[in-house]
Protein backbone atom coordinates (compact mmCIF):
# COMPACT_ATOMS: atom_id res chain seq x y z
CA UNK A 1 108.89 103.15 84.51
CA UNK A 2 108.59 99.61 86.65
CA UNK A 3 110.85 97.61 87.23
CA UNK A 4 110.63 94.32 88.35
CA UNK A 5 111.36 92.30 91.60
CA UNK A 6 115.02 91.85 93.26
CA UNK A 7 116.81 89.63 91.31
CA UNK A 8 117.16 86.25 93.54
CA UNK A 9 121.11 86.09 93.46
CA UNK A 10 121.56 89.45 95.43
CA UNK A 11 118.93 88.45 98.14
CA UNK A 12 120.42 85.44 99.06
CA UNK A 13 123.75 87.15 99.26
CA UNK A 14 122.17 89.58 102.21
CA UNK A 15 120.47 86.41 104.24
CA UNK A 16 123.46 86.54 106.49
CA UNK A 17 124.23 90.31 107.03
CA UNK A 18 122.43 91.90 110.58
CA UNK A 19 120.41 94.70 110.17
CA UNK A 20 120.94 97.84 111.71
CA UNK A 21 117.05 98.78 111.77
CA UNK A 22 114.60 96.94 114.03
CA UNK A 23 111.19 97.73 114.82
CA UNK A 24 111.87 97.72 118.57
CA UNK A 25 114.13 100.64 118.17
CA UNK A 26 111.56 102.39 116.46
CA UNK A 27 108.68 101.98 118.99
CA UNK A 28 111.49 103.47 121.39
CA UNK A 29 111.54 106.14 119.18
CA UNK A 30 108.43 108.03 120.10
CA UNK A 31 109.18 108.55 123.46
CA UNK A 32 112.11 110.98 122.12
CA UNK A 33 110.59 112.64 119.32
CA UNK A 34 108.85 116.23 120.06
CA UNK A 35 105.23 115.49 119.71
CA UNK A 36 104.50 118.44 117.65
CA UNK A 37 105.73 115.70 114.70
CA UNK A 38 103.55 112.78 115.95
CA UNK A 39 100.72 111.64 114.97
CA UNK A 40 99.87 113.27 111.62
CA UNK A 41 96.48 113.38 109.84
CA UNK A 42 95.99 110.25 107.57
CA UNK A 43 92.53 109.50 106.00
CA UNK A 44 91.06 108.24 102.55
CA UNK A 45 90.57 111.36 100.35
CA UNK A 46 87.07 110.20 98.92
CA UNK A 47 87.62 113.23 96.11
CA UNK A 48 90.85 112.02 95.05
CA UNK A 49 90.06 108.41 94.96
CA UNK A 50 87.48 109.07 92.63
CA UNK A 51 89.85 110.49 90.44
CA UNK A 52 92.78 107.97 90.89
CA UNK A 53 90.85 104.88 90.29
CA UNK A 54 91.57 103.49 93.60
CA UNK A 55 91.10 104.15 97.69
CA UNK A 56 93.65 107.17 98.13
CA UNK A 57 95.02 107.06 101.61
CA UNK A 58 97.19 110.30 102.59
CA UNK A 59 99.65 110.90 105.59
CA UNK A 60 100.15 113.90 105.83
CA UNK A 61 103.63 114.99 107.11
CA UNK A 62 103.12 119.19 106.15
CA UNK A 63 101.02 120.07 108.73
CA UNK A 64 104.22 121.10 111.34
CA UNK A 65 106.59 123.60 112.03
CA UNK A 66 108.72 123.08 108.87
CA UNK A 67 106.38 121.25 106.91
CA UNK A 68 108.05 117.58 106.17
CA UNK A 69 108.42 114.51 107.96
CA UNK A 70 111.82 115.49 108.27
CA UNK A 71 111.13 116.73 112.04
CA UNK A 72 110.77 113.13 113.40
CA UNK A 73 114.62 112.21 112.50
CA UNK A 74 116.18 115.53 113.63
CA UNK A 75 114.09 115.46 116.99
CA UNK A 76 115.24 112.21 118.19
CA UNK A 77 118.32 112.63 116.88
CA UNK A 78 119.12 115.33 118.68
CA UNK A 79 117.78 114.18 121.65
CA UNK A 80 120.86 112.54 122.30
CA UNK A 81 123.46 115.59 121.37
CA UNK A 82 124.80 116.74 124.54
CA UNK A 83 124.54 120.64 124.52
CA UNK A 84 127.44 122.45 123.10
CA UNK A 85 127.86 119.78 120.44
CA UNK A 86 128.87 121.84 116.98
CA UNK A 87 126.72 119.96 114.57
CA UNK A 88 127.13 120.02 110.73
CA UNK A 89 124.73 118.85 107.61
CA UNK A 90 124.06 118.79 104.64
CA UNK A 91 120.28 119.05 103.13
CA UNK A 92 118.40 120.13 100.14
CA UNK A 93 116.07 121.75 102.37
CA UNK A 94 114.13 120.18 104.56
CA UNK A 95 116.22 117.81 106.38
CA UNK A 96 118.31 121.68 107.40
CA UNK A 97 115.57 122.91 108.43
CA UNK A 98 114.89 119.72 110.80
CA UNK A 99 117.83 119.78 112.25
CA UNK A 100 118.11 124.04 112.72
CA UNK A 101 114.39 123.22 114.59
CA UNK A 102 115.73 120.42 117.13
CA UNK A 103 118.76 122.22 117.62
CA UNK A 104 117.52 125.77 118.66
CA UNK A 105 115.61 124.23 120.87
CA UNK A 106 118.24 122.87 122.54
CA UNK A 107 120.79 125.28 121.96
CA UNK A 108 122.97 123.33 119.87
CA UNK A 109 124.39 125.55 116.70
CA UNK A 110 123.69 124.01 113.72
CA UNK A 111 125.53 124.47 109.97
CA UNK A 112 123.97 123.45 106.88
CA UNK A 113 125.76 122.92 103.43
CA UNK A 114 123.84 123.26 100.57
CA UNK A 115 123.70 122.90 96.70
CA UNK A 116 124.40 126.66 94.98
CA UNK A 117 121.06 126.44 93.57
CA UNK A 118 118.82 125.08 96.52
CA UNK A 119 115.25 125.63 96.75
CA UNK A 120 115.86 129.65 98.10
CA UNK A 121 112.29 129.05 100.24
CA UNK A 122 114.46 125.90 101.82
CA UNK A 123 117.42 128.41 102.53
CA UNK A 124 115.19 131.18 103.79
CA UNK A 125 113.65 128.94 106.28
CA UNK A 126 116.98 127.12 107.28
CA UNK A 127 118.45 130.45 108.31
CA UNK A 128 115.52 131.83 109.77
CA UNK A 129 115.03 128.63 111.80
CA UNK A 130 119.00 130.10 113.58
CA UNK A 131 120.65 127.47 110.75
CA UNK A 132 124.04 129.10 109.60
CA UNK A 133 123.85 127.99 105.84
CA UNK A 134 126.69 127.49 104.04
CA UNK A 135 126.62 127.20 99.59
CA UNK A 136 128.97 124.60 97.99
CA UNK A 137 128.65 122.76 94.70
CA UNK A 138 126.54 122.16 91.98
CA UNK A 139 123.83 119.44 93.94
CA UNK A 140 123.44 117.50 96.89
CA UNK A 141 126.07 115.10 96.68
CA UNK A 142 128.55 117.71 96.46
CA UNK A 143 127.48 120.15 99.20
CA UNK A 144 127.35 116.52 101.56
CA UNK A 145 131.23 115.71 100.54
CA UNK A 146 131.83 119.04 101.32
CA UNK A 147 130.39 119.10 104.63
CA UNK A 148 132.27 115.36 105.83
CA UNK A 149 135.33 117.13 104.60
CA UNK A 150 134.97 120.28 106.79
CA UNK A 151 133.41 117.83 109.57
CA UNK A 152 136.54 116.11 110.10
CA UNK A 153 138.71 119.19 109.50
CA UNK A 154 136.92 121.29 112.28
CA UNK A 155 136.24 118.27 114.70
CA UNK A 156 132.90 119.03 114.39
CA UNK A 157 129.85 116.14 114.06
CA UNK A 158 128.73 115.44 110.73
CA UNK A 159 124.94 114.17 110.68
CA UNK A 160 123.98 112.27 107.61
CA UNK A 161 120.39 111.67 106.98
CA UNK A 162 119.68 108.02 106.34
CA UNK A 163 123.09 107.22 107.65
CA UNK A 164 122.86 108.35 111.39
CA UNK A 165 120.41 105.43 112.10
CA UNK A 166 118.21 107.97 114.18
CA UNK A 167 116.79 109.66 110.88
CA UNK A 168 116.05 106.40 109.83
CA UNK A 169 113.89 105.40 112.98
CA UNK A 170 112.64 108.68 113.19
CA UNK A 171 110.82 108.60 109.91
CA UNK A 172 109.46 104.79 111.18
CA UNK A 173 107.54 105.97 113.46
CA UNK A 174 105.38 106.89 110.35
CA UNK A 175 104.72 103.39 110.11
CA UNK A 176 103.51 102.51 113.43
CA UNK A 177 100.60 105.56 112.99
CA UNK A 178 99.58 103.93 109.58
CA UNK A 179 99.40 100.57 111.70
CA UNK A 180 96.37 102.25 113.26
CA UNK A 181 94.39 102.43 109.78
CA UNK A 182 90.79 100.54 110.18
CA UNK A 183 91.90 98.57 106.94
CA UNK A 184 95.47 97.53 106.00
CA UNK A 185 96.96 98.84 103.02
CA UNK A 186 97.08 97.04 99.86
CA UNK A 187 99.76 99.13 98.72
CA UNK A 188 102.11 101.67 100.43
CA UNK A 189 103.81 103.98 97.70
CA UNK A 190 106.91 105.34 99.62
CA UNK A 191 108.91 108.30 97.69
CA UNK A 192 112.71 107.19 97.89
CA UNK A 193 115.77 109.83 98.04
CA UNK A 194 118.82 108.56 100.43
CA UNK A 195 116.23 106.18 101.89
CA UNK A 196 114.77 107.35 105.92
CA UNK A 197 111.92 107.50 105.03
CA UNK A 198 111.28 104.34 102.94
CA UNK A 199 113.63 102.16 104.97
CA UNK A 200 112.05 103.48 108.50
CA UNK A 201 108.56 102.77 107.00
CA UNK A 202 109.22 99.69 105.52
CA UNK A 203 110.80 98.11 108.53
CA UNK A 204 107.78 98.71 110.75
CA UNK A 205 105.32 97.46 108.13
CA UNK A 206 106.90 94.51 107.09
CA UNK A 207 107.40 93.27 110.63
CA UNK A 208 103.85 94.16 111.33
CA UNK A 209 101.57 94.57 108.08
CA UNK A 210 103.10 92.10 105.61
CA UNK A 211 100.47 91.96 103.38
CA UNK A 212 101.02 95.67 102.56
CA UNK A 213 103.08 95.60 99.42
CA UNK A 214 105.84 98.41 99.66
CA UNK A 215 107.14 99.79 96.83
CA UNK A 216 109.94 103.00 96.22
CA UNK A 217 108.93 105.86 94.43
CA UNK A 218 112.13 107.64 92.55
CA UNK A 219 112.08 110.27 90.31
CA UNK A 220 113.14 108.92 86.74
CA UNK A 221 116.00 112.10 86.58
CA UNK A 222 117.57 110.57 89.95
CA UNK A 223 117.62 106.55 89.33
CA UNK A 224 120.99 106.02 91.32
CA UNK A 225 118.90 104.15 94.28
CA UNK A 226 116.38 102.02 92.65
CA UNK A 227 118.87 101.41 89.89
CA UNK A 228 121.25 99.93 92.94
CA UNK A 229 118.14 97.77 94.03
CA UNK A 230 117.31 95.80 91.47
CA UNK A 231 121.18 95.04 90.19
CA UNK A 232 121.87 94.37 94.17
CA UNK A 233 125.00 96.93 94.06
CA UNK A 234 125.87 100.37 94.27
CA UNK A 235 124.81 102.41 91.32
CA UNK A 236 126.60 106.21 91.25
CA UNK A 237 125.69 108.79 88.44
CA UNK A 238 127.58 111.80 87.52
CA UNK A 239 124.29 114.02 87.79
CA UNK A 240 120.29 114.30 88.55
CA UNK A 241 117.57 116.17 86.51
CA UNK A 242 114.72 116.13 88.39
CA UNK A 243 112.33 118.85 90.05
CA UNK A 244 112.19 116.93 92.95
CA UNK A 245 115.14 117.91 95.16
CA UNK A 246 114.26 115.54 97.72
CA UNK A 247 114.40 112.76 95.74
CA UNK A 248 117.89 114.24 93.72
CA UNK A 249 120.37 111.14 95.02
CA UNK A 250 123.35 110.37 92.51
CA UNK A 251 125.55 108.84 95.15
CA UNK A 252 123.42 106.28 97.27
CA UNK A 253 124.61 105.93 100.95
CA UNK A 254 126.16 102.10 100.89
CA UNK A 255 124.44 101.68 104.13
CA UNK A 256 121.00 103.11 103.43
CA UNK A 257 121.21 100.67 100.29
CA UNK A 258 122.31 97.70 102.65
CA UNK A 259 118.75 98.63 104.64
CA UNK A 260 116.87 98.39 101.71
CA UNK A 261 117.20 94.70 101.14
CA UNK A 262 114.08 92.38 101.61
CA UNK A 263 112.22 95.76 102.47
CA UNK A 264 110.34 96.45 99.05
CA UNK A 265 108.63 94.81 97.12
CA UNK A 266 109.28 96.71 94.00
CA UNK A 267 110.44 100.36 92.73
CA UNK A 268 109.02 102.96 90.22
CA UNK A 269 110.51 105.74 88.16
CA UNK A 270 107.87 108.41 87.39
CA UNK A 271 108.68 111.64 85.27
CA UNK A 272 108.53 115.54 86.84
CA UNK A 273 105.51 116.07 85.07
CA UNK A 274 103.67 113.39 86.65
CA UNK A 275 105.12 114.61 89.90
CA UNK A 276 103.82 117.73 88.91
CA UNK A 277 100.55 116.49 88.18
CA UNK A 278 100.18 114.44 90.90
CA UNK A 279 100.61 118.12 92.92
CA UNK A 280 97.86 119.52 90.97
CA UNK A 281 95.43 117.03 91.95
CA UNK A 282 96.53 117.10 95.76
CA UNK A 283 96.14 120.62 95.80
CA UNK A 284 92.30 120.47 93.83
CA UNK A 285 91.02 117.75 96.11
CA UNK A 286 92.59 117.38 99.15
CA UNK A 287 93.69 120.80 99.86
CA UNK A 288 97.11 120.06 100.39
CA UNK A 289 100.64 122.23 99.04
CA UNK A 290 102.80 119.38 98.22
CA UNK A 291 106.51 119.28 96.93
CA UNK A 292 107.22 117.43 94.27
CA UNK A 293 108.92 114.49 96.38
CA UNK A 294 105.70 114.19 98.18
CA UNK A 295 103.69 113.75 94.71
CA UNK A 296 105.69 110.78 93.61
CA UNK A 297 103.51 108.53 94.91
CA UNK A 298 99.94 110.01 93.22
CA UNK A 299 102.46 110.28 90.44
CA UNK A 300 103.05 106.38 90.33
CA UNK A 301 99.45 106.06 90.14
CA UNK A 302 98.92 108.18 87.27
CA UNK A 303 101.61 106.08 85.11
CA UNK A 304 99.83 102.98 85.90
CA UNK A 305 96.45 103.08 86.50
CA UNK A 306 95.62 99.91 85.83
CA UNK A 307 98.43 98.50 88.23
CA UNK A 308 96.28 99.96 91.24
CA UNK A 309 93.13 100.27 90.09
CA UNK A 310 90.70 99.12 93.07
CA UNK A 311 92.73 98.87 95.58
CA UNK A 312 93.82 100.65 99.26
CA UNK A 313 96.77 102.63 98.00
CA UNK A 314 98.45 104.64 101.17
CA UNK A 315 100.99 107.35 100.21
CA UNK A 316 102.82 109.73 102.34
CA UNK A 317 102.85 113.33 101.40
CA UNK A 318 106.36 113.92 102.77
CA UNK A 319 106.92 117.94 102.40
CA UNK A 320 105.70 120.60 101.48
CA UNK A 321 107.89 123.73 100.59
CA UNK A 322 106.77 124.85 97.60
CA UNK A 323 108.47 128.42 96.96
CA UNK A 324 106.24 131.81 95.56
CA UNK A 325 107.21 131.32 91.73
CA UNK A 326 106.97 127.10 92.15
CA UNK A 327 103.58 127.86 93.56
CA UNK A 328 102.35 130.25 90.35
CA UNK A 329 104.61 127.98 87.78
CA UNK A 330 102.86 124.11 89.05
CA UNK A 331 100.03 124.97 90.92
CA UNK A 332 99.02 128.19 89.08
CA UNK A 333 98.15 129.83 92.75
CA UNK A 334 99.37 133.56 93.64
């Protein structure tokens, strides 16, 4: 499902506000971030293009110690924790297992709340990474309320990814690598949860690629964020149903909303089983284990072919932690 461009009346009502997000701050960023999450593969698949209908360009943000582009935020936000620092999240997954990474290796104990029914791969890895993982409420949203609440009760720091600017620019630095492309994007499909990852990218390509039309990726079962975008205010749900547990936001982050403004160019609803074929054909021709999350873009694609036909299309594959039954049940593998 498309929808259209912002309506008018709630960009001119953000003309005035400062950003928090600058491309300067960004370009900082890499000095800070553990290279092991720099500069990730990105090239046209020639076998999926063929299949897409356009020029398929993939960064790849798997090929790392916990396998999402998650690492870039945690890294240089941590690089600023003083040691000792007791540091609490919440994550579906992979932003736990970012932040369990960059703080073992600085000996900073990390906590993680998360949903009762989290992706048990995610939950394995979050502990084994030192994580102490903690299980509250029913998704997301609820295990992050739960972890503020226990933040300020304890005295401890509460990290919010796509609040805590640093996840933000983190996940921008993705957009000064795809700056080095031999051809600019036509299109950069971006898949949208809290908002890092599309607000980091988008402020480094708009500043410095603005012909590269940017549009968020949602799943259709988790429409709180794009929903917000077009009416220009905060849209809350009661629930998601979606596959994608990266992408599962009911209660947008006001300021990761605020960020959003005269970022995209447009935003897309696609359905799990688009996600899930969009997977499929990742895995048959570019080799590649990819979430659900990190399908949404192929996925966009694949509900509007015509929409793209022809032209550079860049998406970033975000994650991939795909558990032992996900693998056999989407993929068909083990």
């Amino acid at each position: 499902m498309a929808l259209g461009p912002r309506p008018q009346n709630a960009l001119m009502r953000s003309h005035e506000r400062p950003r928090r997000l600058s491309i300067e701050r960004i370009e900082a960023a890499v000095t800070s971030i553990d290279p092991l999450f720099l500069d990730t593969p990105q090239f046209e698949s020639e076998s999926l293009s063929a299949a897409l209908g356009v020029r398929a360009v993939l960064k790849v943000e798997t090929v790392n110690p916990i396998r999402s582009f998650k690492g870039r935020g945690a890294s240089l936000y941590m690089s600023g924790t003083p040691l000792g620092t007791e540091v609490i999240c919440a994550s579906a997954g992979n932003f736990g297992q970012a932040m369990a990474y960059a703080g073992r290796g600085r000996g900073i104990a990390v906590t993680v709340y998360a949903a009762e029914q989290a992706n048990p791969l995610k939950v394995e890895r979050m502990r084994a990474l030192g994580a102490n993982v903690v299980f509250f409420g029913e998704d997301f949203d609820a295990a992050r309320a739960e972890a503020r609440r226990v933040a300020e009760e304890r005295g401890a720091r509460l990290v919010v990814d796509s609040l805590d600017v640093e996840t933000v620019e983190g996940a921008g630095t993705i957009g000064l690598e795809l700056l080095r492309l031999e051809r600019p994007l036509d299109v950069l499909l971006v898949p949208l949860g809290n908002g890092a990852l599309c607000n980091g990218v988008a402020t480094v390509m708009k500043r410095r690629s603005p012909t590269t039309r940017i549009i968020a990726v949602a799943a259709a079962g988790a429409s709180a964020m794009v929903e917000s975008w077009r009416s220009g205010r905060l849209v809350e749900h009661d629930r998601t149903d979606t596959i994608a547990d990266g992408l599962a936001t009911r209660s947008p982050i006001p300021e990761a909303f605020a960020d959003m403004r005269g970022l995209i160019d447009d935003a897309l609803l696609v359905a799990d089983g688009s996600m899930i074929v969009g997977m499929r054909l990742l895995h048959a021709h570019a080799g590649l284990v990819a979430e659900p999350s990190a399908a949404a873009g192929v996925a966009a694609i694949l509900e509007d072919p015509e929409r793209f036909r022809g032209s550079v299309v860049g998406t970033i594959i975000c994650g991939g932690n795909v558990a032992d039954e996900q693998m056999r049940r989407w993929l068909g593998v083990g």
